[in-house]
PDB file of N, CA and C in Angstrom:
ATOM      1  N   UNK A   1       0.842  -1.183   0.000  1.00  0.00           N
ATOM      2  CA  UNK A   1       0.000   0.000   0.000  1.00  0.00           C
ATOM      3  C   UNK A   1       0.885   1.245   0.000  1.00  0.00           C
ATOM      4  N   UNK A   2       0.605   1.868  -1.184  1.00  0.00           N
ATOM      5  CA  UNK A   2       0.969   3.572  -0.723  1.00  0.00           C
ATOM      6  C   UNK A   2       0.124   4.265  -0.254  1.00  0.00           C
ATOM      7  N   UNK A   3       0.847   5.383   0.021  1.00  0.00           N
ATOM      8  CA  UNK A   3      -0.013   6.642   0.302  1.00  0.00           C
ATOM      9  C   UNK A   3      -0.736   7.431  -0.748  1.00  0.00           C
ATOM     10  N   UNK A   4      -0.402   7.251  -2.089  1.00  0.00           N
ATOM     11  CA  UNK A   4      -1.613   7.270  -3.598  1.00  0.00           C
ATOM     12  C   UNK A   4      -2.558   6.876  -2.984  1.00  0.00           C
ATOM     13  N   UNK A   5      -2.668   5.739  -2.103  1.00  0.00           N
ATOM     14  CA  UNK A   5      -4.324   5.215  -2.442  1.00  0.00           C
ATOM     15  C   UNK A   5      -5.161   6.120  -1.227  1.00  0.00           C
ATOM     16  N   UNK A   6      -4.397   7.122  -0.527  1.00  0.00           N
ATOM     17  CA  UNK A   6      -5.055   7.463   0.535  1.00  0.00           C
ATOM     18  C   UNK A   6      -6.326   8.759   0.409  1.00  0.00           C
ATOM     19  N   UNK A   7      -7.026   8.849   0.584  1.00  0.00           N
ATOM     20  CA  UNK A   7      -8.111   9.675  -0.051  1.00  0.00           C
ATOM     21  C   UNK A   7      -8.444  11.203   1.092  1.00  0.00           C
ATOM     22  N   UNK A   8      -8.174  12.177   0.720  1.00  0.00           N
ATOM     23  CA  UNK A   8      -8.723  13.164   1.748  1.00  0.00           C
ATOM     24  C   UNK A   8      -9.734  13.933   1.580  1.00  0.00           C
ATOM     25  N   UNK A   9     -11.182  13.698   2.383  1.00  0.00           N
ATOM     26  CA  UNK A   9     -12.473  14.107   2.347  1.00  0.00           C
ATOM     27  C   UNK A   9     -12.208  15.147   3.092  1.00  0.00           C
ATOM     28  N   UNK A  10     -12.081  16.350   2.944  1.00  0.00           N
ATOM     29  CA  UNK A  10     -11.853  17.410   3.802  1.00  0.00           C
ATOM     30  C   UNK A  10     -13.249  17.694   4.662  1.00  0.00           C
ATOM     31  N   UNK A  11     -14.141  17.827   3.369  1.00  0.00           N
ATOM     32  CA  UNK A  11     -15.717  18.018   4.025  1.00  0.00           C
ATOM     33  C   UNK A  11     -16.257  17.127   4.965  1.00  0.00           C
ATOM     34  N   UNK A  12     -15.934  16.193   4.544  1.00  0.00           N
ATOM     35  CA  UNK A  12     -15.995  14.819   6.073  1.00  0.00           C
ATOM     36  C   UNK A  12     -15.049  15.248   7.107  1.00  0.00           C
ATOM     37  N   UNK A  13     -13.918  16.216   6.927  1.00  0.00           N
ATOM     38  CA  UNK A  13     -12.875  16.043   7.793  1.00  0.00           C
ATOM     39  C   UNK A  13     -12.196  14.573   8.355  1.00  0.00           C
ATOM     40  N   UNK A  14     -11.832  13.564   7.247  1.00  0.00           N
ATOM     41  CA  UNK A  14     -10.939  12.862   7.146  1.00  0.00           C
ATOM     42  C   UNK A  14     -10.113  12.278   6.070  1.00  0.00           C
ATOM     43  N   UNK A  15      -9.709  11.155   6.151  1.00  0.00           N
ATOM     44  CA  UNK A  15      -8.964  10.552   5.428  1.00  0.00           C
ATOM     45  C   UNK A  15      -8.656   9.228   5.372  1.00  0.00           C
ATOM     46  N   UNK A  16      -9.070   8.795   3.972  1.00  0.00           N
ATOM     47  CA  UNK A  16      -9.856   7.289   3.723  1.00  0.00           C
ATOM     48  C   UNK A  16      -8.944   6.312   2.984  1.00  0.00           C
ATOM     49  N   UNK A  17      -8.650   5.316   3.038  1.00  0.00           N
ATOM     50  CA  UNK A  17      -8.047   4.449   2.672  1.00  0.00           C
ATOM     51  C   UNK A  17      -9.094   3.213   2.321  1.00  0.00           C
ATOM     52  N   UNK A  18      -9.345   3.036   0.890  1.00  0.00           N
ATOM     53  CA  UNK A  18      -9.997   2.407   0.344  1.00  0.00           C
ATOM     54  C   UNK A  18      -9.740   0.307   0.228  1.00  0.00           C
ATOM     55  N   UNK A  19     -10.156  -0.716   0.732  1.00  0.00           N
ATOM     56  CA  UNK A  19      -9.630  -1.864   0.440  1.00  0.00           C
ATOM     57  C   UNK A  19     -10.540  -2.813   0.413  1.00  0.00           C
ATOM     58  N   UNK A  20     -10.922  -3.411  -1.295  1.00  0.00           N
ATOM     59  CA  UNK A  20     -11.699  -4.564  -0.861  1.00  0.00           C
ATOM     60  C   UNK A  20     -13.269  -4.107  -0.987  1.00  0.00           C
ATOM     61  N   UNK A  21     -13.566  -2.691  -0.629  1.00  0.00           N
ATOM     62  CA  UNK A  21     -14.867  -2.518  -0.569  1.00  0.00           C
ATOM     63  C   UNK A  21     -14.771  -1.985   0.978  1.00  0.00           C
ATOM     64  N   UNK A  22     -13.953  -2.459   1.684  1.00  0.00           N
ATOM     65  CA  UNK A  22     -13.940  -1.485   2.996  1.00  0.00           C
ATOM     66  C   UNK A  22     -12.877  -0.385   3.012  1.00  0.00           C
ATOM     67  N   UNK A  23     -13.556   0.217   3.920  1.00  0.00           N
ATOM     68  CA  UNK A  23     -12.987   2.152   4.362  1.00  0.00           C
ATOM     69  C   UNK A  23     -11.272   1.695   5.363  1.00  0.00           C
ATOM     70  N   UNK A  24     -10.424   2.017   5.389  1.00  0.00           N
ATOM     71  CA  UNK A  24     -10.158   2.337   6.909  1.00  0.00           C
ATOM     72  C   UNK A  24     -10.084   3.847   6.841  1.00  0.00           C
ATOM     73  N   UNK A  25      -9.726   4.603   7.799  1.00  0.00           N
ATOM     74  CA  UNK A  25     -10.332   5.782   8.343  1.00  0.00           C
ATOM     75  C   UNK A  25      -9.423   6.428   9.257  1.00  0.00           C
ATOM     76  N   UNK A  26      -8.921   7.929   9.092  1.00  0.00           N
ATOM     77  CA  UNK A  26      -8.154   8.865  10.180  1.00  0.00           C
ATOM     78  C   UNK A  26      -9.616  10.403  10.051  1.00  0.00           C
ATOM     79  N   UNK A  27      -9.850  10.641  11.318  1.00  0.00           N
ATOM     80  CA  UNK A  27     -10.634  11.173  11.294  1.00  0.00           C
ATOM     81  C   UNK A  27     -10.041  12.709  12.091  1.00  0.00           C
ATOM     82  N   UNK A  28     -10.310  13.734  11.787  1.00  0.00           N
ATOM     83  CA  UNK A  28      -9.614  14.883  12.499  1.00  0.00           C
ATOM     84  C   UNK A  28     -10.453  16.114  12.286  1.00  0.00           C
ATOM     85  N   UNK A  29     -10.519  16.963  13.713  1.00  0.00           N
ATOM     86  CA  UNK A  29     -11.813  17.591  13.899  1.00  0.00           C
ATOM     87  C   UNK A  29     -10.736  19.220  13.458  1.00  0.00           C
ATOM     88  N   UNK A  30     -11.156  20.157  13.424  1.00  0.00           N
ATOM     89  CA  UNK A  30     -10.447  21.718  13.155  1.00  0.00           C
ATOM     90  C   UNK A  30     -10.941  22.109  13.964  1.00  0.00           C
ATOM     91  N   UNK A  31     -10.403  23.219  14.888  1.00  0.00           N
ATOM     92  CA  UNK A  31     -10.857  24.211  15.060  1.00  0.00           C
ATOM     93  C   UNK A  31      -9.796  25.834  14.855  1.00  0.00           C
ATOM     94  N   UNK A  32      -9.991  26.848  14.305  1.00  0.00           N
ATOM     95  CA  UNK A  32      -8.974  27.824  14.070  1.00  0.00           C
ATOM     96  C   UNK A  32      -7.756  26.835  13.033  1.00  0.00           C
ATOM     97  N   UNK A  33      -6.456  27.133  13.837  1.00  0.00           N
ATOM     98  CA  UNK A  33      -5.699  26.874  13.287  1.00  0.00           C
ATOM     99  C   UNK A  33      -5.013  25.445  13.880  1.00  0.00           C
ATOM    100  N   UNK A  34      -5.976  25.170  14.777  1.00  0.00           N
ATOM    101  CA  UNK A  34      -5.805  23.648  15.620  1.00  0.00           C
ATOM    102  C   UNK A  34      -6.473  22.548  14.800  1.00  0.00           C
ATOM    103  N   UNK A  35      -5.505  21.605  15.037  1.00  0.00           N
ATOM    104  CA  UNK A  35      -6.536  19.761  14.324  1.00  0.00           C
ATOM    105  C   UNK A  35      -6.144  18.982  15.366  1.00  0.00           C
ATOM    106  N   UNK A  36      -7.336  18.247  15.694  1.00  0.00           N
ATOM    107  CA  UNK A  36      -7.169  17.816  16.408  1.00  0.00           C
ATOM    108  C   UNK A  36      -7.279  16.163  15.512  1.00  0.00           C
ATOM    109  N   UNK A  37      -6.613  15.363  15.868  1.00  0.00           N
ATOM    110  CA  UNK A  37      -6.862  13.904  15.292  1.00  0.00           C
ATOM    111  C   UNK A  37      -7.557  13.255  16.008  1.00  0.00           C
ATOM    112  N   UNK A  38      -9.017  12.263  16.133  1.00  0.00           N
ATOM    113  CA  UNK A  38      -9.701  12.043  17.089  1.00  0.00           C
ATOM    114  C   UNK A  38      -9.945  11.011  16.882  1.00  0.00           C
ATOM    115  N   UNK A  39      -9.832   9.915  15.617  1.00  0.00           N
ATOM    116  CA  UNK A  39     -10.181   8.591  15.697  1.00  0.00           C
ATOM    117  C   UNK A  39      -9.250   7.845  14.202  1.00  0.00           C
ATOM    118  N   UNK A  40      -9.097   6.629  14.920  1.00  0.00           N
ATOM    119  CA  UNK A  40      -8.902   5.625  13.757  1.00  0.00           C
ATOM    120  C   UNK A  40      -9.549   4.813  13.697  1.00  0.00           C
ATOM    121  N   UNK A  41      -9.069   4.203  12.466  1.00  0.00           N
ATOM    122  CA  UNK A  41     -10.360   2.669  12.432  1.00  0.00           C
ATOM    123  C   UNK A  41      -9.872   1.703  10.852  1.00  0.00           C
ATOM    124  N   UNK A  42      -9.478   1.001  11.306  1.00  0.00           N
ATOM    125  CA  UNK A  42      -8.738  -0.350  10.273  1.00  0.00           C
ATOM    126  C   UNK A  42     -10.077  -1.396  10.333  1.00  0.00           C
ATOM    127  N   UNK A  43     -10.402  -1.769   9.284  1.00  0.00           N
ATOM    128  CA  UNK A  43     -11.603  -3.150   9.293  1.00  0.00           C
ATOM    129  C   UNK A  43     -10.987  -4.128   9.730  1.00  0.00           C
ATOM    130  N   UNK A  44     -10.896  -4.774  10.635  1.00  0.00           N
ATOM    131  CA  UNK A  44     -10.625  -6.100  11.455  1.00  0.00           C
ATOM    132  C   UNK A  44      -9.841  -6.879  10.576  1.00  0.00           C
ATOM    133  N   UNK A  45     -10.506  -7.603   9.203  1.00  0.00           N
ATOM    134  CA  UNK A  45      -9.610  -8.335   7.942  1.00  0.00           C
ATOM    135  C   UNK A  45      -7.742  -7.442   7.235  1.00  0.00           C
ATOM    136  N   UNK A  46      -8.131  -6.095   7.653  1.00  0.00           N
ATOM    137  CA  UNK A  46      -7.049  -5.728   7.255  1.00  0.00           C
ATOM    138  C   UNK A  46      -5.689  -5.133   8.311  1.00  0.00           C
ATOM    139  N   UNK A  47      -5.862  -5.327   9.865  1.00  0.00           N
ATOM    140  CA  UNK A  47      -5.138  -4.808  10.949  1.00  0.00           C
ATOM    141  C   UNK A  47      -4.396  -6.156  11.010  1.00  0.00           C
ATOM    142  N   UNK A  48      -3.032  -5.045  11.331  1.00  0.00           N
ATOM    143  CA  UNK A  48      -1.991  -5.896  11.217  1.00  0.00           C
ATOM    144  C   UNK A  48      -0.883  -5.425  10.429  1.00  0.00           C
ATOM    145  N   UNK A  49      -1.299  -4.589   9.596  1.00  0.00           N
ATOM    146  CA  UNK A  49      -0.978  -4.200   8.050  1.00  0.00           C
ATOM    147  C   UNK A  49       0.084  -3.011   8.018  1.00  0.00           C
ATOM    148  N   UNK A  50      -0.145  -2.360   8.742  1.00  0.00           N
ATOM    149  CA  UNK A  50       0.522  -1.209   9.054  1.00  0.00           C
ATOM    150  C   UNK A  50      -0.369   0.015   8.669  1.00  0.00           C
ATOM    151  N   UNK A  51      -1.925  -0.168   7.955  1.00  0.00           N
ATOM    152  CA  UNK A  51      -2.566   0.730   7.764  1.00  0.00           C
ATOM    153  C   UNK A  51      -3.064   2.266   8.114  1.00  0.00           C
ATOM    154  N   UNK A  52      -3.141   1.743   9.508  1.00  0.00           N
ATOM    155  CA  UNK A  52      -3.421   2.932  10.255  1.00  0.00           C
ATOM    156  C   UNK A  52      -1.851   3.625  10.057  1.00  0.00           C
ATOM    157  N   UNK A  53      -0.723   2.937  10.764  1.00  0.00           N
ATOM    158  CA  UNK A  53      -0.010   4.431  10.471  1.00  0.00           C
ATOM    159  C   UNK A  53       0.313   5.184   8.893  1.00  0.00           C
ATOM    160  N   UNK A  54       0.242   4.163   8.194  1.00  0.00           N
ATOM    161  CA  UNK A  54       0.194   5.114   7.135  1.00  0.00           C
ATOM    162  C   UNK A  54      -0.588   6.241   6.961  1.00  0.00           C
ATOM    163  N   UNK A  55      -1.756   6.000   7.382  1.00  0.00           N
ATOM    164  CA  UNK A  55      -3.366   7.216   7.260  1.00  0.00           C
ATOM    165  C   UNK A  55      -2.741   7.940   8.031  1.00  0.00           C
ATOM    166  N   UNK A  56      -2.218   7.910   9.520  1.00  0.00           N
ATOM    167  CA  UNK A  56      -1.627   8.680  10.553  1.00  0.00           C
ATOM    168  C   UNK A  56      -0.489   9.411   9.872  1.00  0.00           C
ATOM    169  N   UNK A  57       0.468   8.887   9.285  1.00  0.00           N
ATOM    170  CA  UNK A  57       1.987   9.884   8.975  1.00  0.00           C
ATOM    171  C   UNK A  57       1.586  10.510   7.727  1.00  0.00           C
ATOM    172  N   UNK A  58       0.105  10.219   7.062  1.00  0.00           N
ATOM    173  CA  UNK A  58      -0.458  10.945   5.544  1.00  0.00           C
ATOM    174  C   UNK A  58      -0.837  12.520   6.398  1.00  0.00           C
ATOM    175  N   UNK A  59      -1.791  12.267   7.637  1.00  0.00           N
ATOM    176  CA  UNK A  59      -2.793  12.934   7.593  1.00  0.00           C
ATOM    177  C   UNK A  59      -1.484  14.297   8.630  1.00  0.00           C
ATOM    178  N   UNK A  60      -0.424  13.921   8.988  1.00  0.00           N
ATOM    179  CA  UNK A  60       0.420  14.247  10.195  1.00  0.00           C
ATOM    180  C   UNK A  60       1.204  15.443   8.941  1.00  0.00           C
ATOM    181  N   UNK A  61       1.640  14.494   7.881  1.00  0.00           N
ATOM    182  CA  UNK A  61       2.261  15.257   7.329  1.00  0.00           C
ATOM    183  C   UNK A  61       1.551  16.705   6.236  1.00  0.00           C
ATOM    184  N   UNK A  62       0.088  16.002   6.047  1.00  0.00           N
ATOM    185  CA  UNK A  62      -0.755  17.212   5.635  1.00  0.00           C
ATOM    186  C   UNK A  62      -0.957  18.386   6.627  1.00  0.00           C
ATOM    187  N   UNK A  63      -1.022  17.920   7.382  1.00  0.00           N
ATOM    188  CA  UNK A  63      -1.205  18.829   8.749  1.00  0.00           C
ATOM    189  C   UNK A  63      -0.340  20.013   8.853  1.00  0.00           C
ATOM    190  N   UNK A  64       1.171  18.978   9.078  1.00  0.00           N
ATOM    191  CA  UNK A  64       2.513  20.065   9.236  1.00  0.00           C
ATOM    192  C   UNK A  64       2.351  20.922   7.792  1.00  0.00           C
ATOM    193  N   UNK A  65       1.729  20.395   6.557  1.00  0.00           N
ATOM    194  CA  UNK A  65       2.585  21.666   5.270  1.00  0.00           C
ATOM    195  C   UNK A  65       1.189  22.556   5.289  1.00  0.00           C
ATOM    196  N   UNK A  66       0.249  22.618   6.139  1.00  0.00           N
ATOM    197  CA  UNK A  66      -0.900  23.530   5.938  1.00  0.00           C
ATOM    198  C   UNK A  66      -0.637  24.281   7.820  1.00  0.00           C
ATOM    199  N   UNK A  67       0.482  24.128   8.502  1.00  0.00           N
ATOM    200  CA  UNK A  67       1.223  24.571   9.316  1.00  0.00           C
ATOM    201  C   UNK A  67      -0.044  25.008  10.457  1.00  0.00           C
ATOM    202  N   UNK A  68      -0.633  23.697  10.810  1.00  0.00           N
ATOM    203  CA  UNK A  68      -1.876  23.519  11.881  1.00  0.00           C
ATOM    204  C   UNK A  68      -0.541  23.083  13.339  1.00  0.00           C
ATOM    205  N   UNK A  69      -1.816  23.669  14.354  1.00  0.00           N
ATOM    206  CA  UNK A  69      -0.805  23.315  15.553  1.00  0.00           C
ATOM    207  C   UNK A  69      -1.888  22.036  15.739  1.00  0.00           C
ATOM    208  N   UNK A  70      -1.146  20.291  16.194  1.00  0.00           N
ATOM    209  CA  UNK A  70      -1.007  19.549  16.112  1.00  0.00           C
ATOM    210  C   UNK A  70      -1.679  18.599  17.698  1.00  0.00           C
ATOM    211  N   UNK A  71      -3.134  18.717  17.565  1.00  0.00           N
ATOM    212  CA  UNK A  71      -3.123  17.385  18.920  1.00  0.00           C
ATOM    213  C   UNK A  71      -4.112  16.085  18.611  1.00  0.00           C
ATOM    214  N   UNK A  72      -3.761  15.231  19.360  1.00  0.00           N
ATOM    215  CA  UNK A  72      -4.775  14.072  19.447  1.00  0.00           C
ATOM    216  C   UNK A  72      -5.177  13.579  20.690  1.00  0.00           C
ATOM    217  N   UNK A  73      -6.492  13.858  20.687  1.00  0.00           N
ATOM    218  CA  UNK A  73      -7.121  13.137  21.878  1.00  0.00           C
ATOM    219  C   UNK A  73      -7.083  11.148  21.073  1.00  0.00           C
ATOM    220  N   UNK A  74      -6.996  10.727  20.099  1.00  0.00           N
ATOM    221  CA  UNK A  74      -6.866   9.658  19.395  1.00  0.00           C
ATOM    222  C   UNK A  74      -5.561   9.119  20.262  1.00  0.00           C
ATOM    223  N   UNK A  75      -5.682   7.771  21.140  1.00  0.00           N
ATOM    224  CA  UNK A  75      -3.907   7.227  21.723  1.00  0.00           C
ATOM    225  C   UNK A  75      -3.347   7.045  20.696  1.00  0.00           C
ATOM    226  N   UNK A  76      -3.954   6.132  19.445  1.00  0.00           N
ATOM    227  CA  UNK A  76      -2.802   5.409  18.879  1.00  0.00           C
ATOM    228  C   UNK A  76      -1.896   6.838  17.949  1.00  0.00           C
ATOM    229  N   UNK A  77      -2.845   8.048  17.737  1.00  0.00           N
ATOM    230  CA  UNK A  77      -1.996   8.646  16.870  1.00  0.00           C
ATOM    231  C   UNK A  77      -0.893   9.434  18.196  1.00  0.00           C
ATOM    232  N   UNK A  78      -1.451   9.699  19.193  1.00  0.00           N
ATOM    233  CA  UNK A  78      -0.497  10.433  20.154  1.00  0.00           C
ATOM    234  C   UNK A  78       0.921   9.586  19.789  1.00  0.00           C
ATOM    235  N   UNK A  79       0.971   8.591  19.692  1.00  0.00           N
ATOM    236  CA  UNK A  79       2.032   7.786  19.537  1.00  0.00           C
ATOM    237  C   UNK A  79       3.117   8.681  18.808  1.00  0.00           C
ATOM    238  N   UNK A  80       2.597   9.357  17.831  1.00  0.00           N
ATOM    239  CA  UNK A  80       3.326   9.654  16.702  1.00  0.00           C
ATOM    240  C   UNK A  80       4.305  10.940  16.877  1.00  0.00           C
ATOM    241  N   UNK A  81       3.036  11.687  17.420  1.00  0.00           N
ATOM    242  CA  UNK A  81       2.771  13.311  18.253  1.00  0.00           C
ATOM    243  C   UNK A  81       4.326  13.107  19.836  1.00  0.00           C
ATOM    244  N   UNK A  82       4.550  11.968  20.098  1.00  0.00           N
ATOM    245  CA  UNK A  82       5.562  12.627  21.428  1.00  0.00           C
ATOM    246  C   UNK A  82       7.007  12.126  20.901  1.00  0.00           C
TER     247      UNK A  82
END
């Protein structure tokens, strides 16, 4: 998997990774010049994969070049964040 296949619904406020017919999912709320990252979600058949962090270091690095200050109430992305 690359990061090509990763999809960003801004109007949803996330970012979709298409497989199979299922979603996985980085979800991140705005407010001002804050994003907050607030959920992930890998379909059960595909965890394991490394999926989620890819969506995580896609959505981390969109973040930093649109120069948002950076939190997650989300654990697994805090991971990334310390």
């Amino acid at each position: 998997m690359t990061d090509a296949l990763i999809q960003h619904h801004a109007e949803q406020q996330r970012f979709v990774l298409k497989l199979d017919g299922a979603e996985a999912l980085l979800d991140y709320q705005l407010s001002g010049n804050c994003i907050n990252f607030h959920h992930t979600f890998v379909p059960m058949a595909f965890r394991g994969k490394g999926l989620a962090e890819q969506l995580v270091r896609h959505g981390l690095a969109w973040a930093n070049a649109q120069h948002y200050q950076l939190t997650a109430s989300c654990s697994y992305v805090q991971k990334f964040l310390s």
